[in-house]
N, C-alpha and C. Protein backbone atom coordinates (compact mmCIF):
# COMPACT_ATOMS: atom_id res chain seq x y z
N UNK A 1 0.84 -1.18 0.00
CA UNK A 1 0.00 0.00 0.00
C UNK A 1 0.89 1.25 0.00
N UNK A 2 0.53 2.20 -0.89
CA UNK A 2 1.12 3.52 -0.67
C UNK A 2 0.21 4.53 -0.05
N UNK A 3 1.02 5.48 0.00
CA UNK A 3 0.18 7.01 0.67
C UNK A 3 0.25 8.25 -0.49
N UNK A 4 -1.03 8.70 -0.85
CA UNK A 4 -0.98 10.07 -1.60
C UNK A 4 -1.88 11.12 -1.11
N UNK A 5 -1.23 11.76 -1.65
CA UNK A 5 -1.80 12.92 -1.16
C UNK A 5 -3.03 13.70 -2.62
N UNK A 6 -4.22 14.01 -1.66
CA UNK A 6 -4.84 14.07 -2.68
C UNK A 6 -5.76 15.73 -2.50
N UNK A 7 -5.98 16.62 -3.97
CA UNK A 7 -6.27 17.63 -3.58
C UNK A 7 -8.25 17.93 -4.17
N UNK A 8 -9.27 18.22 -3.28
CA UNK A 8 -10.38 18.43 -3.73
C UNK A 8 -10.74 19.85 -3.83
N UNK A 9 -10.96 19.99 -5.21
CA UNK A 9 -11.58 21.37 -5.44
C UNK A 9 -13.17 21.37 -5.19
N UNK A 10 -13.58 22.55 -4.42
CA UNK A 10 -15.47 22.19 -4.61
C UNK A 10 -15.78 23.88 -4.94
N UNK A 11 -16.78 23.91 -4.61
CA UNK A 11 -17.85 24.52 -5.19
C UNK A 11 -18.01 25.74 -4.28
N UNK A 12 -17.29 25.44 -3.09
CA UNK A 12 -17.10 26.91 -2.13
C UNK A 12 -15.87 27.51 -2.07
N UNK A 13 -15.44 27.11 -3.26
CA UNK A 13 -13.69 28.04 -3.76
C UNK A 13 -13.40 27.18 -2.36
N UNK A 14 -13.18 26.51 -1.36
CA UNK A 14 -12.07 26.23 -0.47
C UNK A 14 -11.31 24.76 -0.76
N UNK A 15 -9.96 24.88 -0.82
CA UNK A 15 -9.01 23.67 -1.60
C UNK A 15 -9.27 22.68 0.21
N UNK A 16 -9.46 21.78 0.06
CA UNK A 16 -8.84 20.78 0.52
C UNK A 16 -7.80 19.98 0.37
N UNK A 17 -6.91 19.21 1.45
CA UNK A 17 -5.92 18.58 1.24
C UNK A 17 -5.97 17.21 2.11
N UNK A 18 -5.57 16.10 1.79
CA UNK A 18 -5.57 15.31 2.84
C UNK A 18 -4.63 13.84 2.07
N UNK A 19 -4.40 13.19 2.70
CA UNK A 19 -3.83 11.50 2.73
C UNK A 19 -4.53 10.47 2.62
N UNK A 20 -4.42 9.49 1.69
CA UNK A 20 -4.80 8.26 1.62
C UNK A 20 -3.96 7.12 1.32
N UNK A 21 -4.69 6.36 1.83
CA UNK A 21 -4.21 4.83 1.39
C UNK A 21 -4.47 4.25 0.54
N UNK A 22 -3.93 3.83 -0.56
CA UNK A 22 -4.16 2.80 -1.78
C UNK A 22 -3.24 2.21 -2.53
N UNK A 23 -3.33 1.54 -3.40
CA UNK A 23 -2.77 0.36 -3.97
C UNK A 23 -1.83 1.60 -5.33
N UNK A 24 -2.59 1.96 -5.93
CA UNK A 24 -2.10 3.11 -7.26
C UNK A 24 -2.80 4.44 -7.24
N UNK A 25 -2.90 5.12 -7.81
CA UNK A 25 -3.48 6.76 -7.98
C UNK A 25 -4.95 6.57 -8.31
N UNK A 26 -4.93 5.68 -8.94
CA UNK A 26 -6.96 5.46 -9.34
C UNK A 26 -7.62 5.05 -8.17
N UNK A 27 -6.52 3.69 -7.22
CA UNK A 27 -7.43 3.41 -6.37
C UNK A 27 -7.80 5.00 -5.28
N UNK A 28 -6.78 6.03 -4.81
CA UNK A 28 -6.53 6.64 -3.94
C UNK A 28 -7.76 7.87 -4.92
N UNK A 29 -8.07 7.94 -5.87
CA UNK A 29 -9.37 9.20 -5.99
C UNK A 29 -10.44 8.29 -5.80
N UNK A 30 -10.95 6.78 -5.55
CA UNK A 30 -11.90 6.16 -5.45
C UNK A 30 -11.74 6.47 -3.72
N UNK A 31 -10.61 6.11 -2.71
CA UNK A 31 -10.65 6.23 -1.64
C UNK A 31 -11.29 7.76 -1.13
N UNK A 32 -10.99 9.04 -1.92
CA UNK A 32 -10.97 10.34 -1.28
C UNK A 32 -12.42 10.60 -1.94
N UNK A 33 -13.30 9.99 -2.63
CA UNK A 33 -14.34 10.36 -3.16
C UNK A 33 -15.34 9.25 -2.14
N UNK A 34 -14.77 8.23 -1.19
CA UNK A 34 -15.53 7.68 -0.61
C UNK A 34 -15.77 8.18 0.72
N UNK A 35 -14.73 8.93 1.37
CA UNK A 35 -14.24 9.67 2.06
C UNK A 35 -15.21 11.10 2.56
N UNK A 36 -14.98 11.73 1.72
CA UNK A 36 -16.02 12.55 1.08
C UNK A 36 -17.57 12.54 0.91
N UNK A 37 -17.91 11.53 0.66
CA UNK A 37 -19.35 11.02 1.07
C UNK A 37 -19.72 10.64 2.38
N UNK A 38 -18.74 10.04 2.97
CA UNK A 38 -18.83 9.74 4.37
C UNK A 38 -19.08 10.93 5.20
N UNK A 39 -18.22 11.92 5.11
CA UNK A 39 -17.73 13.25 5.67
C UNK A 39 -19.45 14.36 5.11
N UNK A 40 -20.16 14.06 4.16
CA UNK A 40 -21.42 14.57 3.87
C UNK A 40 -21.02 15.74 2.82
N UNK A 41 -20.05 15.90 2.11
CA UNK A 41 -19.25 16.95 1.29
C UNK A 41 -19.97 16.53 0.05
N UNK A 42 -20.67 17.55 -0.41
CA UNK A 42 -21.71 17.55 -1.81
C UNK A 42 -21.39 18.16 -2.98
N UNK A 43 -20.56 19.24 -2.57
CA UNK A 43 -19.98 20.55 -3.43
C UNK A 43 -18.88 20.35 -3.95
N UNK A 44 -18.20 18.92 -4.30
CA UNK A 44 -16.57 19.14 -4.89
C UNK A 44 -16.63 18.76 -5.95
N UNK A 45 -16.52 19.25 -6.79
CA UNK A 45 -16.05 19.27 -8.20
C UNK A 45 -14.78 18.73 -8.44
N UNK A 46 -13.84 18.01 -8.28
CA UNK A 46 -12.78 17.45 -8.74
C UNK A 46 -11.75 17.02 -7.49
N UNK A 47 -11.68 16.32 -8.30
CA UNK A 47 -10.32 15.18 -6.81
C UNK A 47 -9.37 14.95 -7.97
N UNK A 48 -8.10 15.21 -7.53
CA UNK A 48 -6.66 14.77 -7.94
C UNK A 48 -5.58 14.51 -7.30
N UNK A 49 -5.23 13.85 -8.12
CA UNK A 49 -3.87 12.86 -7.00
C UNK A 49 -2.69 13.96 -6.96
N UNK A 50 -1.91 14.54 -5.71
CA UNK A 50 -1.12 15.62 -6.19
C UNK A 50 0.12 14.83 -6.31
N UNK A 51 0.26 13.72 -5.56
CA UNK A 51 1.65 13.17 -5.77
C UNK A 51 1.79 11.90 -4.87
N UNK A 52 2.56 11.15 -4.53
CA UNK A 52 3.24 9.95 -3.77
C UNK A 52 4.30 10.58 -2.17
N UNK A 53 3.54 10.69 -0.79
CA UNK A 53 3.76 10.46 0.22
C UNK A 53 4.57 9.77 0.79
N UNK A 54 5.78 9.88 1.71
CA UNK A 54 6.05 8.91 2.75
C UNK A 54 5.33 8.09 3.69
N UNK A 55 4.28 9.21 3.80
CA UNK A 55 3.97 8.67 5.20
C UNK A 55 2.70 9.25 5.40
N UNK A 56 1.36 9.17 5.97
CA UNK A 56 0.39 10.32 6.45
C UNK A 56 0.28 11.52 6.53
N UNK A 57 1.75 11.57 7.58
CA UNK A 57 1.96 12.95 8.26
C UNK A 57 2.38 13.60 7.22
N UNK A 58 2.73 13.45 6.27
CA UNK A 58 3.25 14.51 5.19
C UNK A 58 2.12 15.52 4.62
């Protein structure tokens, strides 16, 4: 498993940033878009992978 870091644009101009866990970059926008539903976030218009993590804390 790797860690990326992934960035959501929405619909109230405010960027989000956060970490996930997944296998490759496709699995990790399926993780942050599940994430996201969980969390009740309706307004984002786009999820992208910004890059490959060490670790969480990054």
């Amino acid at each position: 498993m790797a860690f990326f870091k992934v960035q959501v644009k929405r619909e109230s101009n405010t960027l989000r940033h956060f970490n996930v866990v997944a296998d490759r970059p496709q699995g990790a926008l399926q993780v942050a878009a599940s994430q996201l539903r969980e969390e009740g976030i309706t307004d984002a218009r786009a999820i992208e992978v910004i890059g490959q993590v060490q670790s969480l804390r990054d």
